[in-house]
C-alpha atoms as a PDB file:
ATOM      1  CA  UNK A   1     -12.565   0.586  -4.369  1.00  0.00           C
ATOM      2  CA  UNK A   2     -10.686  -0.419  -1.097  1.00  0.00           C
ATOM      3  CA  UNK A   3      -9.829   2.249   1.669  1.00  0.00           C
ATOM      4  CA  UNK A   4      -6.615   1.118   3.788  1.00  0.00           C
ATOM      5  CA  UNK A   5      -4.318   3.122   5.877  1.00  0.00           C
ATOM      6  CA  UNK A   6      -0.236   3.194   5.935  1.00  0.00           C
ATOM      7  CA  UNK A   7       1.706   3.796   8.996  1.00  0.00           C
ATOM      8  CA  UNK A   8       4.431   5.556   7.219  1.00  0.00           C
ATOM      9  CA  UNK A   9       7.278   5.923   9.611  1.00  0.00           C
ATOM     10  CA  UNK A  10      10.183   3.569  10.489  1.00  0.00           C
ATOM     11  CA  UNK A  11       8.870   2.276  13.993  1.00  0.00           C
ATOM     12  CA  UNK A  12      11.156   1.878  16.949  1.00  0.00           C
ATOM     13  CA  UNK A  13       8.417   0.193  19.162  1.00  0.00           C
ATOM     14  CA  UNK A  14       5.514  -2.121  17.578  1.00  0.00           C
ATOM     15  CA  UNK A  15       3.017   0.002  20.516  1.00  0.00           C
ATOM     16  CA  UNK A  16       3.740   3.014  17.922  1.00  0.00           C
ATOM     17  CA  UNK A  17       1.650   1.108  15.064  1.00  0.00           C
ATOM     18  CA  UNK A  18      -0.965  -1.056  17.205  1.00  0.00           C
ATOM     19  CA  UNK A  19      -3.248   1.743  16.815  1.00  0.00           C
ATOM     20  CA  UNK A  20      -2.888   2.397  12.789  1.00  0.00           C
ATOM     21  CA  UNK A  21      -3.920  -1.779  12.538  1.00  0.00           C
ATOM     22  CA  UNK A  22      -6.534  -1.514  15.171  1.00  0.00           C
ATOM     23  CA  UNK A  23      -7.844   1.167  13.073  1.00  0.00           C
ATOM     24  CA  UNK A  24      -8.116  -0.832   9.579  1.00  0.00           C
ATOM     25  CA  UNK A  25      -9.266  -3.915  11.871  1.00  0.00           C
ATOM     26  CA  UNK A  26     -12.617  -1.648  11.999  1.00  0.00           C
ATOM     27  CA  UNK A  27     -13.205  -1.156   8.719  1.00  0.00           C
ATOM     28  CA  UNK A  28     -14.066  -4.268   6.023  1.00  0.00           C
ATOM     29  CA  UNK A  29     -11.606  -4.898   3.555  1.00  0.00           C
ATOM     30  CA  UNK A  30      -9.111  -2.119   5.292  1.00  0.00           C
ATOM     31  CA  UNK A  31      -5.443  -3.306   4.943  1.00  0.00           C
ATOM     32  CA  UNK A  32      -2.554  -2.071   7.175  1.00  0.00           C
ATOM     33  CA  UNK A  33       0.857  -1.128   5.065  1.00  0.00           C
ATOM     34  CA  UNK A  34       3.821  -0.146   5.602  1.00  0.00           C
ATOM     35  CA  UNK A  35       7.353   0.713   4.210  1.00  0.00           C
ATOM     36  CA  UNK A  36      10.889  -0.486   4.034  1.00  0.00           C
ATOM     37  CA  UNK A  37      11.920  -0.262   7.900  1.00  0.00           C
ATOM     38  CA  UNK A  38      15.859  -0.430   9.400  1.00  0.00           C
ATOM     39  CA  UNK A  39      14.492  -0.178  12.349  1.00  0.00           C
ATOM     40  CA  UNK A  40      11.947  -2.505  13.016  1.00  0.00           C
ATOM     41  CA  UNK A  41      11.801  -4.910  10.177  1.00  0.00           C
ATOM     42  CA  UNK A  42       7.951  -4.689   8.755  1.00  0.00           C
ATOM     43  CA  UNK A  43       8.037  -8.205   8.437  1.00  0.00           C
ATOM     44  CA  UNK A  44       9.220  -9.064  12.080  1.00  0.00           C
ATOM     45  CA  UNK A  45       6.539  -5.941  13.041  1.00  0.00           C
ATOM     46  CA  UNK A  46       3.366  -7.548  11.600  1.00  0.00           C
ATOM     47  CA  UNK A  47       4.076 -11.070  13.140  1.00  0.00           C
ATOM     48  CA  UNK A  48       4.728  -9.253  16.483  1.00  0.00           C
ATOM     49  CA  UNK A  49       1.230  -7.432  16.279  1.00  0.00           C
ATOM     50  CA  UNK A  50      -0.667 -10.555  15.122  1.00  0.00           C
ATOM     51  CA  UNK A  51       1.143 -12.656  18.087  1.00  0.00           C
ATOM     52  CA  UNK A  52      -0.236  -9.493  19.989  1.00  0.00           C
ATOM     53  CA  UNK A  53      -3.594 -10.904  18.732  1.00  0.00           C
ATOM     54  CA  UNK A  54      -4.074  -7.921  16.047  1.00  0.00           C
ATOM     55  CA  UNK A  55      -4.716  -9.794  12.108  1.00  0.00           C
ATOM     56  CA  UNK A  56      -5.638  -7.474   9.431  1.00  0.00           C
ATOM     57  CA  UNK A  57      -4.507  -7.893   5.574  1.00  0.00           C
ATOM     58  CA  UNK A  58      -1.189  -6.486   5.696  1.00  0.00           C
ATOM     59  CA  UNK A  59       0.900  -4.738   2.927  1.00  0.00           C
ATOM     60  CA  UNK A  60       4.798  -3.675   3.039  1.00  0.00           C
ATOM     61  CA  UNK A  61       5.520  -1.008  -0.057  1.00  0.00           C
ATOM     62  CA  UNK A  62       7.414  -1.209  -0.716  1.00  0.00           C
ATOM     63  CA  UNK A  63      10.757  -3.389   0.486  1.00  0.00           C
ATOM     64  CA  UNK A  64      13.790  -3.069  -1.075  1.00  0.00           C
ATOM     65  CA  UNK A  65      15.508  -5.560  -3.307  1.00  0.00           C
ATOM     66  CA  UNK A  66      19.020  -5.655  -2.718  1.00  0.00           C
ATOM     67  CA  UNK A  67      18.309  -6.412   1.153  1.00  0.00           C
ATOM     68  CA  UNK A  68      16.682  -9.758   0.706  1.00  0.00           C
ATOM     69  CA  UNK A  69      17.266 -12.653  -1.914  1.00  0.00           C
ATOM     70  CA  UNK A  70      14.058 -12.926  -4.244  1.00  0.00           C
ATOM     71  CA  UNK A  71      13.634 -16.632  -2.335  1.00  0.00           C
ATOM     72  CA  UNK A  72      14.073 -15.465   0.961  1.00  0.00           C
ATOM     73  CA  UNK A  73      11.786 -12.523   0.116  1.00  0.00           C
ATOM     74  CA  UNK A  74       9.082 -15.625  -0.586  1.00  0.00           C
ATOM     75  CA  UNK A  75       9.709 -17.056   2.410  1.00  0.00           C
ATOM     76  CA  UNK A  76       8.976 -14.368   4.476  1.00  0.00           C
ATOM     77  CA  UNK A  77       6.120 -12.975   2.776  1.00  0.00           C
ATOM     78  CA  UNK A  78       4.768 -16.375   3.258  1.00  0.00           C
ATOM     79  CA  UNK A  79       5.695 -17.122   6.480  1.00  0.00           C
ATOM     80  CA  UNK A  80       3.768 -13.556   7.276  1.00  0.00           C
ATOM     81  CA  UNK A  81       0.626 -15.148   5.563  1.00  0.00           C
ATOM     82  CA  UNK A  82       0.954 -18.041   7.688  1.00  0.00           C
ATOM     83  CA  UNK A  83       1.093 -16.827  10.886  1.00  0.00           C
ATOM     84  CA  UNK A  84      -1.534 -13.712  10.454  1.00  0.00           C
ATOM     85  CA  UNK A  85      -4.445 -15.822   8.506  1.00  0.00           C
ATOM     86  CA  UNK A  86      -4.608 -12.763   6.521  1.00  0.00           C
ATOM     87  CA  UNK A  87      -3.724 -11.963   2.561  1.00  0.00           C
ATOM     88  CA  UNK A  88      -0.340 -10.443   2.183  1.00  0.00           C
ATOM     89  CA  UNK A  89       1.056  -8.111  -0.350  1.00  0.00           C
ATOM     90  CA  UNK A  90       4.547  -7.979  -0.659  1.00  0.00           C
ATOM     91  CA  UNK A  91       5.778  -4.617  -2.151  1.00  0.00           C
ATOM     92  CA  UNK A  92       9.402  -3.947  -3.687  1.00  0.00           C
ATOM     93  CA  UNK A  93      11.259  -1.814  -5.301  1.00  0.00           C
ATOM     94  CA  UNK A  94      14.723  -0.722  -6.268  1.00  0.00           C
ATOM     95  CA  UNK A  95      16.073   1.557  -4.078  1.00  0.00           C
ATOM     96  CA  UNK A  96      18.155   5.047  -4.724  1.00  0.00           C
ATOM     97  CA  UNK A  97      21.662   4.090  -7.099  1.00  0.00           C
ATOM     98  CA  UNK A  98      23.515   4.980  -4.211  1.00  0.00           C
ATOM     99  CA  UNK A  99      21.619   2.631  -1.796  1.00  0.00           C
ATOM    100  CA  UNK A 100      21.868  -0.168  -4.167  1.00  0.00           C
ATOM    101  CA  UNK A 101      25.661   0.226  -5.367  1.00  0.00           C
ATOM    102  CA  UNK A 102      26.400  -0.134  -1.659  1.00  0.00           C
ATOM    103  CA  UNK A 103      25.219  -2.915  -0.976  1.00  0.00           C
ATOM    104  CA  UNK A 104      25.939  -4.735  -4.887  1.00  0.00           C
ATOM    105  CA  UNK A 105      28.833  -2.899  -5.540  1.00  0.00           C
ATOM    106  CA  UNK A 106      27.094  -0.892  -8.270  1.00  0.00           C
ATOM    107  CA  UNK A 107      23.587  -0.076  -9.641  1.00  0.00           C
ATOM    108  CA  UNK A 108      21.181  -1.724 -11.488  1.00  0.00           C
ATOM    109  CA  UNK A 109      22.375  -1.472 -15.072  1.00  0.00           C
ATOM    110  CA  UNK A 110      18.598  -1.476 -16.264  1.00  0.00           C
ATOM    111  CA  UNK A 111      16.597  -0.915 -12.553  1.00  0.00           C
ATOM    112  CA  UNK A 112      13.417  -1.431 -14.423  1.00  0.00           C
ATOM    113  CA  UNK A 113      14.199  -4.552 -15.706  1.00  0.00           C
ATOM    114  CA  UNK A 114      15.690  -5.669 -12.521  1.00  0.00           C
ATOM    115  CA  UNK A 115      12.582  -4.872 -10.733  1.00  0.00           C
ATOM    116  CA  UNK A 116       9.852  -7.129 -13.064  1.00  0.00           C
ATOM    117  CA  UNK A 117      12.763  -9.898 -13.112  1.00  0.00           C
ATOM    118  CA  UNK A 118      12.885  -9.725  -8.827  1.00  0.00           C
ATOM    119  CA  UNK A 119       9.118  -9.918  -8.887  1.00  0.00           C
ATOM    120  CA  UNK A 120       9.020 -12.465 -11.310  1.00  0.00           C
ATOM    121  CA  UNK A 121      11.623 -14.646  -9.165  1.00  0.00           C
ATOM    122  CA  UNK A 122       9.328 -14.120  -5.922  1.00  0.00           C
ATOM    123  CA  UNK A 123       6.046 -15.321  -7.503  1.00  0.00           C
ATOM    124  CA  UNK A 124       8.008 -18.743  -9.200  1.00  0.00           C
ATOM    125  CA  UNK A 125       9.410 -19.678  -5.350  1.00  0.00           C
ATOM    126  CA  UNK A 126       5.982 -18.784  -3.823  1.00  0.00           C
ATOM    127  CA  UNK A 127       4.193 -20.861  -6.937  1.00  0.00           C
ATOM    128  CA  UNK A 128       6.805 -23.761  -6.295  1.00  0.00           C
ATOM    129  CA  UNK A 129       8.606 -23.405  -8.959  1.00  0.00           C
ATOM    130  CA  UNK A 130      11.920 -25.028  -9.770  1.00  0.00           C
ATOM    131  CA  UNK A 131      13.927 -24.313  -6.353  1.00  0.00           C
ATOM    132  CA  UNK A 132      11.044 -22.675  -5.065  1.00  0.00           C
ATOM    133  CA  UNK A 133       9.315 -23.232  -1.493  1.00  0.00           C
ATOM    134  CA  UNK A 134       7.881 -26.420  -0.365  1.00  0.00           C
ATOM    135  CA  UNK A 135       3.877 -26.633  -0.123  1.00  0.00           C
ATOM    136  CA  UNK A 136       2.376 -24.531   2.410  1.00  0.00           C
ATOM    137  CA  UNK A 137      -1.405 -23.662   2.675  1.00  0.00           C
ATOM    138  CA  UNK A 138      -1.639 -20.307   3.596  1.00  0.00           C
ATOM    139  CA  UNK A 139      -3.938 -17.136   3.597  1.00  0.00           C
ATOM    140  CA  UNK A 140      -2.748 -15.291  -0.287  1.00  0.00           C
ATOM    141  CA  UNK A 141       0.411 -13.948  -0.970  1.00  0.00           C
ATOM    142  CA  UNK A 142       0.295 -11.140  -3.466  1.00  0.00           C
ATOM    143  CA  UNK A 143       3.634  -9.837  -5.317  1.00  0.00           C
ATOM    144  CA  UNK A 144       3.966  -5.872  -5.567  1.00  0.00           C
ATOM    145  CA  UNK A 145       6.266  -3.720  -7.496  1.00  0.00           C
ATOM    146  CA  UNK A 146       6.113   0.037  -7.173  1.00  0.00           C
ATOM    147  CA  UNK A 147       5.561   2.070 -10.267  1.00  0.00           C
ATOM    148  CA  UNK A 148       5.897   6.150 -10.961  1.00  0.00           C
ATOM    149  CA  UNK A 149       6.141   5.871 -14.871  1.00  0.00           C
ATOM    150  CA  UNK A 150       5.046   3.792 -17.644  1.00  0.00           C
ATOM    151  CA  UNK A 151       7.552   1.827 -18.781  1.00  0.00           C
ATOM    152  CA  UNK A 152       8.115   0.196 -15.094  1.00  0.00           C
ATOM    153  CA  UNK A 153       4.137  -0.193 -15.442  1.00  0.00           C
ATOM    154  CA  UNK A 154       4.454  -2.201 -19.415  1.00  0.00           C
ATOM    155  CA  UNK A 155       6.702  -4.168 -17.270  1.00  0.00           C
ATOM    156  CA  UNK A 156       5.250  -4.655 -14.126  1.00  0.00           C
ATOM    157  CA  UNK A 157       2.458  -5.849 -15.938  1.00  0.00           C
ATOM    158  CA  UNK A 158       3.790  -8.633 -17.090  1.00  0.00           C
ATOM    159  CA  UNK A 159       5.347  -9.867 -13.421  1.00  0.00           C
ATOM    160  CA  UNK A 160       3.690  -8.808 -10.811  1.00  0.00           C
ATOM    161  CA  UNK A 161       0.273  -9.165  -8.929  1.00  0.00           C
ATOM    162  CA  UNK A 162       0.073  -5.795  -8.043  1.00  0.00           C
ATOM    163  CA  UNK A 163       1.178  -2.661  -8.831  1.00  0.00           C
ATOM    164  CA  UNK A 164       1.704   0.200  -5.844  1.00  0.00           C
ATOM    165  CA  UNK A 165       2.231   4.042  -7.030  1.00  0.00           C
ATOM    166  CA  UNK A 166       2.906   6.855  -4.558  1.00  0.00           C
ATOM    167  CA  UNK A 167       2.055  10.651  -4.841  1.00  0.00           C
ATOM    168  CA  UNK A 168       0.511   9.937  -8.471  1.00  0.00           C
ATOM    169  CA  UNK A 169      -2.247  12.279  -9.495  1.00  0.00           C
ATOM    170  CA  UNK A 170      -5.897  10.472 -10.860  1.00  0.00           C
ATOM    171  CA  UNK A 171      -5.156  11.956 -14.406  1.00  0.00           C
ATOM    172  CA  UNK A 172      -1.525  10.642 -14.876  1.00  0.00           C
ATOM    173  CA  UNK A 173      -2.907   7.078 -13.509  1.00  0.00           C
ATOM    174  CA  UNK A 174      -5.712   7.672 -15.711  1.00  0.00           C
ATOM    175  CA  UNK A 175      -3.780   8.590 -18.860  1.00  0.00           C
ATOM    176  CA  UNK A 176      -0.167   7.084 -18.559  1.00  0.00           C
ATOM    177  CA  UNK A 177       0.018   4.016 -16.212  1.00  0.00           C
ATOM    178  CA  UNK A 178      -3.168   2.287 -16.785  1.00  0.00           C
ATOM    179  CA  UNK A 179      -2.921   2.061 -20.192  1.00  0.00           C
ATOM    180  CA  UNK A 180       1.169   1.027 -19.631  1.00  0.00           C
ATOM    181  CA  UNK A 181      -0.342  -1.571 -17.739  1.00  0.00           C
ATOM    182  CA  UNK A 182      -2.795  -2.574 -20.108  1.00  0.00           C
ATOM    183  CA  UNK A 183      -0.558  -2.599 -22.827  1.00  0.00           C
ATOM    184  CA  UNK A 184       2.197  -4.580 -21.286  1.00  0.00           C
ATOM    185  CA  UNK A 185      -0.770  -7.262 -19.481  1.00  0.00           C
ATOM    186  CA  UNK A 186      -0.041 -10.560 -21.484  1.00  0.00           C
ATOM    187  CA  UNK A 187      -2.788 -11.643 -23.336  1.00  0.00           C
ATOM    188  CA  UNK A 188      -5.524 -13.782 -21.727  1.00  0.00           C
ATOM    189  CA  UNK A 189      -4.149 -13.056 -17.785  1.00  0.00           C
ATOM    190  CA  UNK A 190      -5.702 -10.524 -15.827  1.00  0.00           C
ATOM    191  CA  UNK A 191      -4.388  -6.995 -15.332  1.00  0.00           C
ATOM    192  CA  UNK A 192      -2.178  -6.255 -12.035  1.00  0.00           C
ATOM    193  CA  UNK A 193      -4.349  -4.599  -9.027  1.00  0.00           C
ATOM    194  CA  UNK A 194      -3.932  -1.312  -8.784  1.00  0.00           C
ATOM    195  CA  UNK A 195      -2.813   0.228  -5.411  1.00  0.00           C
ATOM    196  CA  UNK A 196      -2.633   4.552  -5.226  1.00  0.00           C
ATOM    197  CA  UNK A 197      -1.130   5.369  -1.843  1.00  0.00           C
ATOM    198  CA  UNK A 198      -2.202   8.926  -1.371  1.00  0.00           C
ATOM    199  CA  UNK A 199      -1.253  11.564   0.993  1.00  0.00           C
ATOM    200  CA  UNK A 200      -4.097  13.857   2.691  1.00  0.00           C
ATOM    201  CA  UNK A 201      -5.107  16.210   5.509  1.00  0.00           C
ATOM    202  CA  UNK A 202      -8.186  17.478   6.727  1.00  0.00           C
ATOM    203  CA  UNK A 203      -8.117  21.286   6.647  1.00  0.00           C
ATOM    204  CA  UNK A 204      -8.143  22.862   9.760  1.00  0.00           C
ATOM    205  CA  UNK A 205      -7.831  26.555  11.238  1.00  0.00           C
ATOM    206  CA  UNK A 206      -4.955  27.742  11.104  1.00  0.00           C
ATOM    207  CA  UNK A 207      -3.503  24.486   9.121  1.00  0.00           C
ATOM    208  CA  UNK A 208      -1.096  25.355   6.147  1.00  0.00           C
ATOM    209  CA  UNK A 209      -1.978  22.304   4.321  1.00  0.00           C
ATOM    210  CA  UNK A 210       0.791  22.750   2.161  1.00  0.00           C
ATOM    211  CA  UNK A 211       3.093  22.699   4.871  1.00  0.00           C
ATOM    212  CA  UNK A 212       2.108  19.549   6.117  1.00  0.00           C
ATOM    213  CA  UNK A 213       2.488  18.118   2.638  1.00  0.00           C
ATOM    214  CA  UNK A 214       6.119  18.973   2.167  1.00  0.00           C
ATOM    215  CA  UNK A 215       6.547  17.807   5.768  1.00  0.00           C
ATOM    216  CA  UNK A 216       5.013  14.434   4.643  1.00  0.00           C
ATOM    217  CA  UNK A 217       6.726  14.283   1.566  1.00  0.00           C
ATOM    218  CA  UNK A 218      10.155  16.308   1.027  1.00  0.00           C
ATOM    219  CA  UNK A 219      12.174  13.524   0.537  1.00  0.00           C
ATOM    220  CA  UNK A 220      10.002  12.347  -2.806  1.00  0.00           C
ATOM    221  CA  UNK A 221       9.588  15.741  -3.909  1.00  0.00           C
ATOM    222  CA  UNK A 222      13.270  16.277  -4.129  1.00  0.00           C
ATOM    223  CA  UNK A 223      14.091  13.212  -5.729  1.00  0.00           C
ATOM    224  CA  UNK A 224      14.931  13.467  -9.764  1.00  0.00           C
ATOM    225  CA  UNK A 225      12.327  10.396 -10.561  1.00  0.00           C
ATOM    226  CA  UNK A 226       9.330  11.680  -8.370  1.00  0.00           C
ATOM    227  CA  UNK A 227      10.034  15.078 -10.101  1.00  0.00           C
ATOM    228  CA  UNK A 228       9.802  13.306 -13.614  1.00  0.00           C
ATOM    229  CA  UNK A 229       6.963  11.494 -12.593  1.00  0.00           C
ATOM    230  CA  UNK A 230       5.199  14.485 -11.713  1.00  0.00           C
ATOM    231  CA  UNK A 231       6.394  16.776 -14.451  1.00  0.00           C
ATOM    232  CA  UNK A 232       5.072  14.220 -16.440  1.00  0.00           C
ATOM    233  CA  UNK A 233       1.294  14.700 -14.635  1.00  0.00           C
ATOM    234  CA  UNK A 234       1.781  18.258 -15.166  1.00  0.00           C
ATOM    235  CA  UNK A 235       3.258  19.006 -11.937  1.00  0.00           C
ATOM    236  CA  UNK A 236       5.736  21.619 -12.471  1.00  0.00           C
ATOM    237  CA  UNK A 237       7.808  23.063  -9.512  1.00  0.00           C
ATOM    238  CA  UNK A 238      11.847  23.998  -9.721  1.00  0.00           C
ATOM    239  CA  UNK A 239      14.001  21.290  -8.865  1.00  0.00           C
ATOM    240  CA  UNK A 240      14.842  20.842  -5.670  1.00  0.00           C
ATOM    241  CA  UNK A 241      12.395  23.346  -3.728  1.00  0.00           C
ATOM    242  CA  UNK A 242      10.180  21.327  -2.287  1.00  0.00           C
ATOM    243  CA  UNK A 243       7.844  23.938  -0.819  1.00  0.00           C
ATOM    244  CA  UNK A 244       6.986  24.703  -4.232  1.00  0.00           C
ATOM    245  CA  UNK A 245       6.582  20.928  -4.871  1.00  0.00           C
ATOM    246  CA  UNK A 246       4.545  20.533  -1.531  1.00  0.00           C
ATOM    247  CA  UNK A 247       2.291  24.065  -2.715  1.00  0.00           C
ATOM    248  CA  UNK A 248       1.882  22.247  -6.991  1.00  0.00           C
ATOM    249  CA  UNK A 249       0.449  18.847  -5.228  1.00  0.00           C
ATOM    250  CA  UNK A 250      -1.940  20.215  -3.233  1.00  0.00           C
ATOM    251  CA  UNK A 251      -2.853  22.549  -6.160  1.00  0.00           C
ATOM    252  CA  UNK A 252      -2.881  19.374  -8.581  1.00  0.00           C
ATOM    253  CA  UNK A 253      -4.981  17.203  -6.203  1.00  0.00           C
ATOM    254  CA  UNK A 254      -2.130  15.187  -5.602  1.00  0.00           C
ATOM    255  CA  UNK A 255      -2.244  15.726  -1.739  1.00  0.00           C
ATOM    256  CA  UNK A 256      -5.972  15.599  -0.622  1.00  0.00           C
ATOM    257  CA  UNK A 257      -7.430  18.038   1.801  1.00  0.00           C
ATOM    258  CA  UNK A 258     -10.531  19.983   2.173  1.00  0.00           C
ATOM    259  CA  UNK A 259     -13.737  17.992   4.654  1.00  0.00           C
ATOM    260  CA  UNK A 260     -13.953  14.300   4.962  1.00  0.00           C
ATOM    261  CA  UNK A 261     -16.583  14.671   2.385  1.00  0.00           C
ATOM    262  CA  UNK A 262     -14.297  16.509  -0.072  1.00  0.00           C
ATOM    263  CA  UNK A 263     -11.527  13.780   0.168  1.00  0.00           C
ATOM    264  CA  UNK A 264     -13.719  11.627  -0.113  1.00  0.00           C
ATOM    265  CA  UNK A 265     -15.011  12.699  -3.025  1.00  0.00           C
ATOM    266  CA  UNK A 266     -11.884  13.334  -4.654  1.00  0.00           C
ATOM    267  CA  UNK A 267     -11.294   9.744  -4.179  1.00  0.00           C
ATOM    268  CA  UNK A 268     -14.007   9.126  -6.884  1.00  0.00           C
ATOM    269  CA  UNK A 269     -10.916  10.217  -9.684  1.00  0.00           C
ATOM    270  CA  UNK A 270      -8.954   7.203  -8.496  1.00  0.00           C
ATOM    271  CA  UNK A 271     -11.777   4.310  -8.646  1.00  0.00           C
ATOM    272  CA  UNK A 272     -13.001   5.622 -11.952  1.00  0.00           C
ATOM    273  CA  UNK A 273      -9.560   5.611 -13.701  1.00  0.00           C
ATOM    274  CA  UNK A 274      -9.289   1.791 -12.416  1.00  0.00           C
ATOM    275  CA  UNK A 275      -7.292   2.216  -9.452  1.00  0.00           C
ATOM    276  CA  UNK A 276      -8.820  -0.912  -6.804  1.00  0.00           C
ATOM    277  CA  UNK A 277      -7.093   0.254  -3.384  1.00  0.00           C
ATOM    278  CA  UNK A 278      -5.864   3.662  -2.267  1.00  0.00           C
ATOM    279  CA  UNK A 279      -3.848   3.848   0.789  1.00  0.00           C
ATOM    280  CA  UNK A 280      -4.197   7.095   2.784  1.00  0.00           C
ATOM    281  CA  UNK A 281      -1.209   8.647   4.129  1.00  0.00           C
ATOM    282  CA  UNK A 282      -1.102  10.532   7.090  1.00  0.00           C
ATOM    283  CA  UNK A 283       2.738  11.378   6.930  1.00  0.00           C
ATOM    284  CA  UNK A 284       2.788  15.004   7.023  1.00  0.00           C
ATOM    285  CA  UNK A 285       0.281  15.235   9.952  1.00  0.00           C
ATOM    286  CA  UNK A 286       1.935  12.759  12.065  1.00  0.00           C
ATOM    287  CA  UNK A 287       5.098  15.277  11.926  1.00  0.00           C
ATOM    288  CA  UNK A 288       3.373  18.075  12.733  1.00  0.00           C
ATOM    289  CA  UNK A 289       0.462  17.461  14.996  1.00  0.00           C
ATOM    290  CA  UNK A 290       1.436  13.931  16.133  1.00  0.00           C
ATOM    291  CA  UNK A 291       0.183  10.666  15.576  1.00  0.00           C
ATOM    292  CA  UNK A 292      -3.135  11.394  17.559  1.00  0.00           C
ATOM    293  CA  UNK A 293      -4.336  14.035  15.558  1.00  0.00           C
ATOM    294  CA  UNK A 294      -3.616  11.274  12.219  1.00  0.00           C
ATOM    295  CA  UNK A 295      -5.661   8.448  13.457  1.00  0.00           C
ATOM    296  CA  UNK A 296      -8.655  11.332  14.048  1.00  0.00           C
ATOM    297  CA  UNK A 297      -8.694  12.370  10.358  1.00  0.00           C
ATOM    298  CA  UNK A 298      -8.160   9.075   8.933  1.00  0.00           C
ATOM    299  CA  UNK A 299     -10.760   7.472  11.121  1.00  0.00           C
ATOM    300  CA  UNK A 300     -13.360  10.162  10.274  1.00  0.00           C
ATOM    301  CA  UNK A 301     -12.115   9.798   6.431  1.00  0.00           C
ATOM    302  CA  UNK A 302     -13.184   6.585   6.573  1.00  0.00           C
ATOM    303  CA  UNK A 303     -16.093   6.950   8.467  1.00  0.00           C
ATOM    304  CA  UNK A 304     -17.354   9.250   5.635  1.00  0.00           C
ATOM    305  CA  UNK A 305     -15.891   6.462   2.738  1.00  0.00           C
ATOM    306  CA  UNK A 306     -17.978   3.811   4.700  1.00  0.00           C
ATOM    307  CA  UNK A 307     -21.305   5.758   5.720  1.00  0.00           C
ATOM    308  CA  UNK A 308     -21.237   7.192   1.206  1.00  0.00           C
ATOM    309  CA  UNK A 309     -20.597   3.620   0.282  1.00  0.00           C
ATOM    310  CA  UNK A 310     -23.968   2.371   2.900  1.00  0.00           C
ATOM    311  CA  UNK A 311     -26.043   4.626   1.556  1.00  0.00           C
ATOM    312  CA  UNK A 312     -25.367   4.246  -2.126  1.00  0.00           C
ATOM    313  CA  UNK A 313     -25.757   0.419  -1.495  1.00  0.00           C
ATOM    314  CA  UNK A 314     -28.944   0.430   0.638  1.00  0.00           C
ATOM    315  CA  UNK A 315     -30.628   2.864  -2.557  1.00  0.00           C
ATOM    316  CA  UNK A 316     -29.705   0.353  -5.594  1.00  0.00           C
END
């Protein structure tokens, strides 16, 4: 299973990132993401660091639909490819009603469906399909949708290349979304990849761990489809309160704390339920200790991944 890092804030200066890619640039197979920015567009932000000379695999999870036309989605995501020399995944999603009826002039009538139907649109203009882009050799371009319950996963399955959950426990991947995906995987193709991007902390003395994990993630624990998601896993906490939230995810193993070596062994749950790439996510500590402090933990997180994965491979 694949270790990669996210730099989850909007940036406001590509210097504020350089040293989240230099980071996965020292680790094989490490890929940088990011999320939706209205700051600094990620997509204008990775071809500024690999101009910079920085090239990693990048990922953007996820970007959101109603900003971009599904073809000039491809042609960006491309055009990212082309200019880093590295593989590309190109995350979307739908985007809160209220964000989306802005900009449309009403929601999705069936977001879902909307979603596998964007994705589906992006991977015919990158393929060259009817109206789709003219030839252009590049490093790969995968197409992402994000996915917090099953029925987005049936359909996911059946459009995109990979499929990128956030704050989902190992069980619920285990026993709800991988076998949504299976189910909904046409016959004879191969399954989506599965991308987990996971929030963690080291614990440290006088750290409230669950702090830092409503810090890092209020603004999904208060939202009505991350608390189905995780009501769903088993995750119960009243609605709204998301220090109870923050406290039930670091109870539930959602949020992963403890040594290097216990994350990293709690990381075994998501490669044995199928997952192929987690993403760690440092969100909480960089609001609370700084991004300084993040870049330590994840750095010795996957120092400990790397050394486990050595020394398993130098004994078979």
């Amino acid at each position: 299973m694949q270790l990669s890092v996210l730099y989850p804030l909007q940036p406001s200066d590509p210097r504020q990132v350089l040293p989240f890619a230099t980071l996965a640039g020292q680790f094989p197979g490490a890929r940088l993401w990011t999320g939706q920015s209205l700051l600094i567009d990620a997509y204008a932000l990775f071809a500024h660091l690999a101009g910079a000379g920085t090239r990693v695999p990048l990922g953007i999870s996820v970007g959101l639909m109603p900003l971009r036309h599904p073809l000039e989605a491809a042609v960006q995501a491309r055009s990212l490819a082309a200019l880093t020399g590295r593989p590309v995944v190109a995350g979307f999603g739908v985007g809160t009603p209220r964000f989306v009826a802005a900009l449309r002039g009403a929601p999705y009538e069936k977001p879902a469906t909307a979603a596998a139907e964007y994705a589906t649109a992006v991977r015919s203009a990158l393929d060259g399909g009817q109206g789709g882009l003219p030839p252009l050799t590049t490093a790969p371009v995968e197409v992402g949708l994000g996915v917090l319950r099953p029925r987005m996963a049936r359909l996911a399955a059946a459009a995109a290349d990979v499929v990128i959950t956030w704050l989902t426990p190992d069980r619920y991947l285990r026993e709800q979304i991988i076998p949504a995906l299976d189910a909904g995987t046409p016959e004879g193709s191969a399954r989506p990849r599965v991308v987990a991007i996971v929030p963690m902390a080291l614990r440290a003395p006088g750290r409230d761990v669950a702090r830092v994990a409503e810090l890092g993630s209020a603004r999904h624990l208060g939202a009505p489809h991350y608390a189905d998601m995780l009501a769903r896993a088993g995750v119960h906490y009243p609605a709204g309160d998301t220090a109870a939230g923050a406290r039930a995810i670091v109870e539930a193993g959602a949020f992963l704390t403890g040594s290097a070596e216990d994350v990293v062994a709690a990381l075994e749950g998501y490669r044995e339920c199928g997952v192929d790439e987690v993403v760690l996510s440092t969100a909480g500590l960089i609001a609370q200790d700084g991004p300084a402090v993040a870049l330590a933990e994840l750095t010795e997180v996957l120092a400990t991944a790397t050394a486990g994965a050595q020394t398993v491979s130098r004994a078979s």
